[in-house]
Structures are given as C-alpha cells and as structure tokens.
PDB file of N, CA and C in Angstrom:
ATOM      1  N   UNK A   1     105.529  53.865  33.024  1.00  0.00           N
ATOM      2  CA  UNK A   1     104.904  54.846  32.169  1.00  0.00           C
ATOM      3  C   UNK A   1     103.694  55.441  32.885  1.00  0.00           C
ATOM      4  N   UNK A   2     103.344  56.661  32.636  1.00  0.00           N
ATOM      5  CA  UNK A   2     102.533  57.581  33.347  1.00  0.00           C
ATOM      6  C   UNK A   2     101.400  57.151  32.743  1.00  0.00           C
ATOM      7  N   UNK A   3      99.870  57.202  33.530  1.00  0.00           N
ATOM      8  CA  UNK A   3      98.531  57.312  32.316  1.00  0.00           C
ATOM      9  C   UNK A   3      98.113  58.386  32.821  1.00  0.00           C
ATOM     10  N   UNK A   4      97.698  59.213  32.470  1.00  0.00           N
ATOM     11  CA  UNK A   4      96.962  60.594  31.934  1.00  0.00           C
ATOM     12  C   UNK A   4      95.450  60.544  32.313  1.00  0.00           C
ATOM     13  N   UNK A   5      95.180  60.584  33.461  1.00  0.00           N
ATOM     14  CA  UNK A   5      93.768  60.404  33.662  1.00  0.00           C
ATOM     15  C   UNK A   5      93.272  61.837  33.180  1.00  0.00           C
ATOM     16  N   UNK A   6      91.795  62.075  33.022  1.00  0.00           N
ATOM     17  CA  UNK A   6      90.758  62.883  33.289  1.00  0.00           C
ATOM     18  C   UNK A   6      90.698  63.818  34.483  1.00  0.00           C
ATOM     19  N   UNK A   7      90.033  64.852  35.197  1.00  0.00           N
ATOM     20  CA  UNK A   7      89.803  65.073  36.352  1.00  0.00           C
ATOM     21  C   UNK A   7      88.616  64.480  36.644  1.00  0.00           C
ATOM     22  N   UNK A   8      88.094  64.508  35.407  1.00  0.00           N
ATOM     23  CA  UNK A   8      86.325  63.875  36.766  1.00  0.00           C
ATOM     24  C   UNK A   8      86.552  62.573  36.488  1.00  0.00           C
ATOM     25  N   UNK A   9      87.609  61.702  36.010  1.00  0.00           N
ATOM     26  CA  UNK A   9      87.675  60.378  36.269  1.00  0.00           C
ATOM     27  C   UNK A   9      88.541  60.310  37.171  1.00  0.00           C
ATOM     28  N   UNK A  10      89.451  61.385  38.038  1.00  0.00           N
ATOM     29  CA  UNK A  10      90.166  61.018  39.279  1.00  0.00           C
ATOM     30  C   UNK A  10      89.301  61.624  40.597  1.00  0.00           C
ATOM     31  N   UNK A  11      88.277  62.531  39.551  1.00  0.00           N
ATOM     32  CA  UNK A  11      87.652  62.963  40.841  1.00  0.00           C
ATOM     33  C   UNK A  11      86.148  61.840  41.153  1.00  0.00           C
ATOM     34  N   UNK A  12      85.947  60.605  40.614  1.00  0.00           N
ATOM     35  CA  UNK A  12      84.914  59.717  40.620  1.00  0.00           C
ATOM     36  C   UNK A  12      85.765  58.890  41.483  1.00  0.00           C
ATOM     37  N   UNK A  13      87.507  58.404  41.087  1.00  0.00           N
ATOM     38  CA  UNK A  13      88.268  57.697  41.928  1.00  0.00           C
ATOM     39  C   UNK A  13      87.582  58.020  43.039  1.00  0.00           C
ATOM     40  N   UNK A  14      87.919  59.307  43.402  1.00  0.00           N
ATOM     41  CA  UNK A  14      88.218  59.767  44.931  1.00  0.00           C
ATOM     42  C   UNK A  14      86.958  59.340  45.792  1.00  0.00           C
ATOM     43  N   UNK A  15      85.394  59.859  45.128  1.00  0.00           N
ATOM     44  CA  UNK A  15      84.349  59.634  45.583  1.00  0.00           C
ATOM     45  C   UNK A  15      84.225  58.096  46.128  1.00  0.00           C
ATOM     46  N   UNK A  16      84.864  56.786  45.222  1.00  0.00           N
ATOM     47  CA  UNK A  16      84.264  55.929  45.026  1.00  0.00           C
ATOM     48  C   UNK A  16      85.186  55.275  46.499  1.00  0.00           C
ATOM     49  N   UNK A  17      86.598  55.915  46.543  1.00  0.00           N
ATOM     50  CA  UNK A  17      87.594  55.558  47.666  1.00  0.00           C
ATOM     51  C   UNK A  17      86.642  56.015  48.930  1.00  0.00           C
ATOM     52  N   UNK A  18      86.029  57.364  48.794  1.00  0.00           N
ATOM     53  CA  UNK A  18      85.703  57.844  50.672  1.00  0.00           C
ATOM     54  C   UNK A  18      84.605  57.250  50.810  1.00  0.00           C
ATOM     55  N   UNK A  19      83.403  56.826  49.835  1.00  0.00           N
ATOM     56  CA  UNK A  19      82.461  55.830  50.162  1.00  0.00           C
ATOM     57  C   UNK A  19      83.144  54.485  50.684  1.00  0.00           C
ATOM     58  N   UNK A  20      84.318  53.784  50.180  1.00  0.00           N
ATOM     59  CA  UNK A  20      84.163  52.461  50.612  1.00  0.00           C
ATOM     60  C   UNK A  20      84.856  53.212  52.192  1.00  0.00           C
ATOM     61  N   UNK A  21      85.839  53.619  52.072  1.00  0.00           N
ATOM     62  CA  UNK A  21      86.164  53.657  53.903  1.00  0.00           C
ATOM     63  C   UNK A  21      85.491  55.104  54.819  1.00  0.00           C
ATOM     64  N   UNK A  22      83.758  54.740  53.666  1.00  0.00           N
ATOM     65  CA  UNK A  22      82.845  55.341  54.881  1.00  0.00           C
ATOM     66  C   UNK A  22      83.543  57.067  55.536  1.00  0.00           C
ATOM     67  N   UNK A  23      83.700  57.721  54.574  1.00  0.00           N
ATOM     68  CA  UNK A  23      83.828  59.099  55.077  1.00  0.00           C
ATOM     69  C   UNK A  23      82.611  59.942  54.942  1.00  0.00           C
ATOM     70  N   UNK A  24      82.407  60.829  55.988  1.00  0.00           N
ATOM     71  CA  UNK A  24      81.272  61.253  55.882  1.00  0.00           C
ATOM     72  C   UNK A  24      81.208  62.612  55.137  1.00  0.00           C
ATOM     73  N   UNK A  25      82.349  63.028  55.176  1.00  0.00           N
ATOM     74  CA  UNK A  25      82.267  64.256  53.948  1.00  0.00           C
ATOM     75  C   UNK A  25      83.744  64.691  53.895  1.00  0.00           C
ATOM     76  N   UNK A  26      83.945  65.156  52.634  1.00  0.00           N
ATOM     77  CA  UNK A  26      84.930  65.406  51.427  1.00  0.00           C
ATOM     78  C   UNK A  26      84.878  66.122  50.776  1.00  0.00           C
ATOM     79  N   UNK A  27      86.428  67.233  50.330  1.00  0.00           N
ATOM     80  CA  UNK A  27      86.296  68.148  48.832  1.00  0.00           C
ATOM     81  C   UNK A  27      87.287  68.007  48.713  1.00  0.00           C
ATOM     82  N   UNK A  28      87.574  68.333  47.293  1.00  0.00           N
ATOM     83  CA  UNK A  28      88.726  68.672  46.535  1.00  0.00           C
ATOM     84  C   UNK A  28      89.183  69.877  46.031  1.00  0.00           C
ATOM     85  N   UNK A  29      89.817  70.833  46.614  1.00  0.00           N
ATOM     86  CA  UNK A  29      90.118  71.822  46.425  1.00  0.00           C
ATOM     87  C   UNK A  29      90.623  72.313  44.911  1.00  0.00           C
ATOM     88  N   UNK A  30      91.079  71.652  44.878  1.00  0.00           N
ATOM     89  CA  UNK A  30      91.639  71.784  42.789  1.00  0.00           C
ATOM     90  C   UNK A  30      91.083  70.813  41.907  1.00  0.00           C
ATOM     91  N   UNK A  31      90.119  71.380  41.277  1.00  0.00           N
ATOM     92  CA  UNK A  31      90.124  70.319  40.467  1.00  0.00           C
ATOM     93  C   UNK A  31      90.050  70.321  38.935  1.00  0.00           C
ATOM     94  N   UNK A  32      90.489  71.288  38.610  1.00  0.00           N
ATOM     95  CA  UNK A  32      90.775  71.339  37.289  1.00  0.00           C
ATOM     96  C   UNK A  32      91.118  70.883  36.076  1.00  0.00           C
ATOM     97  N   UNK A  33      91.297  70.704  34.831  1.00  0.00           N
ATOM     98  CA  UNK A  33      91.951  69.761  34.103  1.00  0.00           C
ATOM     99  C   UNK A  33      93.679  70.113  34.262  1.00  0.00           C
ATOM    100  N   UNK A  34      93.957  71.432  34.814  1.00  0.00           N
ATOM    101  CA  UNK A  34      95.071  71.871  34.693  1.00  0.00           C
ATOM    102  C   UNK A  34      95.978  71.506  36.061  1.00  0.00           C
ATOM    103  N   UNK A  35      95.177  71.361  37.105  1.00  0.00           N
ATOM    104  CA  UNK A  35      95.903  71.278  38.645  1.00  0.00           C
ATOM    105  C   UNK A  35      95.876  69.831  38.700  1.00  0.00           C
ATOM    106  N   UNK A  36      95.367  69.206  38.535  1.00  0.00           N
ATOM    107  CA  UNK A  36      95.040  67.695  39.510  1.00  0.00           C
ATOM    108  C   UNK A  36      95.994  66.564  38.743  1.00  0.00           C
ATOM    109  N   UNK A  37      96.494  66.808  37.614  1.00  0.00           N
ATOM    110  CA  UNK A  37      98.486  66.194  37.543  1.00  0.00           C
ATOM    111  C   UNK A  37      99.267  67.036  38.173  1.00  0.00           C
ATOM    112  N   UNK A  38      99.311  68.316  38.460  1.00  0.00           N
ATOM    113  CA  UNK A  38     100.161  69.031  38.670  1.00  0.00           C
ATOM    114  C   UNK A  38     100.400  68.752  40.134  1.00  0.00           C
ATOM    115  N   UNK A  39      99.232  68.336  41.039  1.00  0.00           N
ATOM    116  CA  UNK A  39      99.659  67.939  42.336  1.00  0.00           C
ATOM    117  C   UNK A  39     100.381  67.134  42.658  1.00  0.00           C
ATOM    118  N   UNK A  40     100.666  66.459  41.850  1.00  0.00           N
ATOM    119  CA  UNK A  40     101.201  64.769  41.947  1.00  0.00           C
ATOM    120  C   UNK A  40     102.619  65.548  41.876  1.00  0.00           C
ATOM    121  N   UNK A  41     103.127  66.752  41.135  1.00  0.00           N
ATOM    122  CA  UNK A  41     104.676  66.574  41.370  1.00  0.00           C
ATOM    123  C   UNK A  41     105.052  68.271  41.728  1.00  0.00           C
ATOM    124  N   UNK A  42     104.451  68.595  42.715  1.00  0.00           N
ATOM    125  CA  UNK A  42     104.668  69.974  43.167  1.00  0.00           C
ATOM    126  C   UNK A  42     105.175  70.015  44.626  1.00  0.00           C
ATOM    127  N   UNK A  43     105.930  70.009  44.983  1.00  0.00           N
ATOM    128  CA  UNK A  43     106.070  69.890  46.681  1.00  0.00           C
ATOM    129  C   UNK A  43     104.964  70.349  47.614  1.00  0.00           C
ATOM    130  N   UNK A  44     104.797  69.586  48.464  1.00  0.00           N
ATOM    131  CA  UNK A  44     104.003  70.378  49.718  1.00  0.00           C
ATOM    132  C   UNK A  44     104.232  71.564  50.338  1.00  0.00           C
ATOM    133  N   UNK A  45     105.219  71.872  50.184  1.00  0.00           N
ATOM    134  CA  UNK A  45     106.005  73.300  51.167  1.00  0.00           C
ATOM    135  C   UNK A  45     104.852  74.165  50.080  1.00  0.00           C
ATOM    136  N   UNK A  46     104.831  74.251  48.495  1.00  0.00           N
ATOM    137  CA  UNK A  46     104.812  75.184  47.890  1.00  0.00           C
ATOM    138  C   UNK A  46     103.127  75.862  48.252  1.00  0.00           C
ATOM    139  N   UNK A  47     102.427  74.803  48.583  1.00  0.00           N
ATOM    140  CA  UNK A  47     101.173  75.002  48.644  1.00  0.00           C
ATOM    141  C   UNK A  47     100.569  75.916  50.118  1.00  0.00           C
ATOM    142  N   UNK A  48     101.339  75.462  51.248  1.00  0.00           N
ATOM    143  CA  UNK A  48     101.120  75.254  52.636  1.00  0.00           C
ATOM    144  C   UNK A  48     101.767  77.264  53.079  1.00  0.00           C
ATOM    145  N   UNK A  49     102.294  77.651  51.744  1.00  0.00           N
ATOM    146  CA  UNK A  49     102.603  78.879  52.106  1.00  0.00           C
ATOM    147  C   UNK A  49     103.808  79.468  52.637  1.00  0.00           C
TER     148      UNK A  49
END
C-alpha cells in the first residue's frame, strides 16, 4: 500500500538524506504538492525531452 506523503515532508526527507552523506549543495526542481508523487511514476524519457 502506497502512503501519501506531504511535499515539505519529502522535501525535509531529502534535506535530512544529503546532510547525513555530507552533500554540499542540493535542489529540487519540482516541488509542488502536485509534481513530487507524480515523479515517482512518470518515465524519465518524458522529462529529459
């Protein structure tokens, strides 16, 4: 079964992931309430142009 996150609770994930393996800088290009499930099942081709 799917859970339905938030965006700024996947976008706190993300922060909390590039702090532990120490990245020195990061963005998220979409982050909407509307895009950031939608990435999870959109192909890569569609984005890349």
């Amino acid at each position: 079964m799917m859970h339905r996150v938030s965006a700024q609770t996947r976008l706190q994930e993300f922060a909390t992931v590039m702090e532990l393996l120490k990245v020195d800088d990061w963005e998220v290009m979409y982050t909407g309430e509307s895009m950031h499930l939608a990435l999870d099942t959109v192909p890569a081709g569609i984005w890349s142009g």
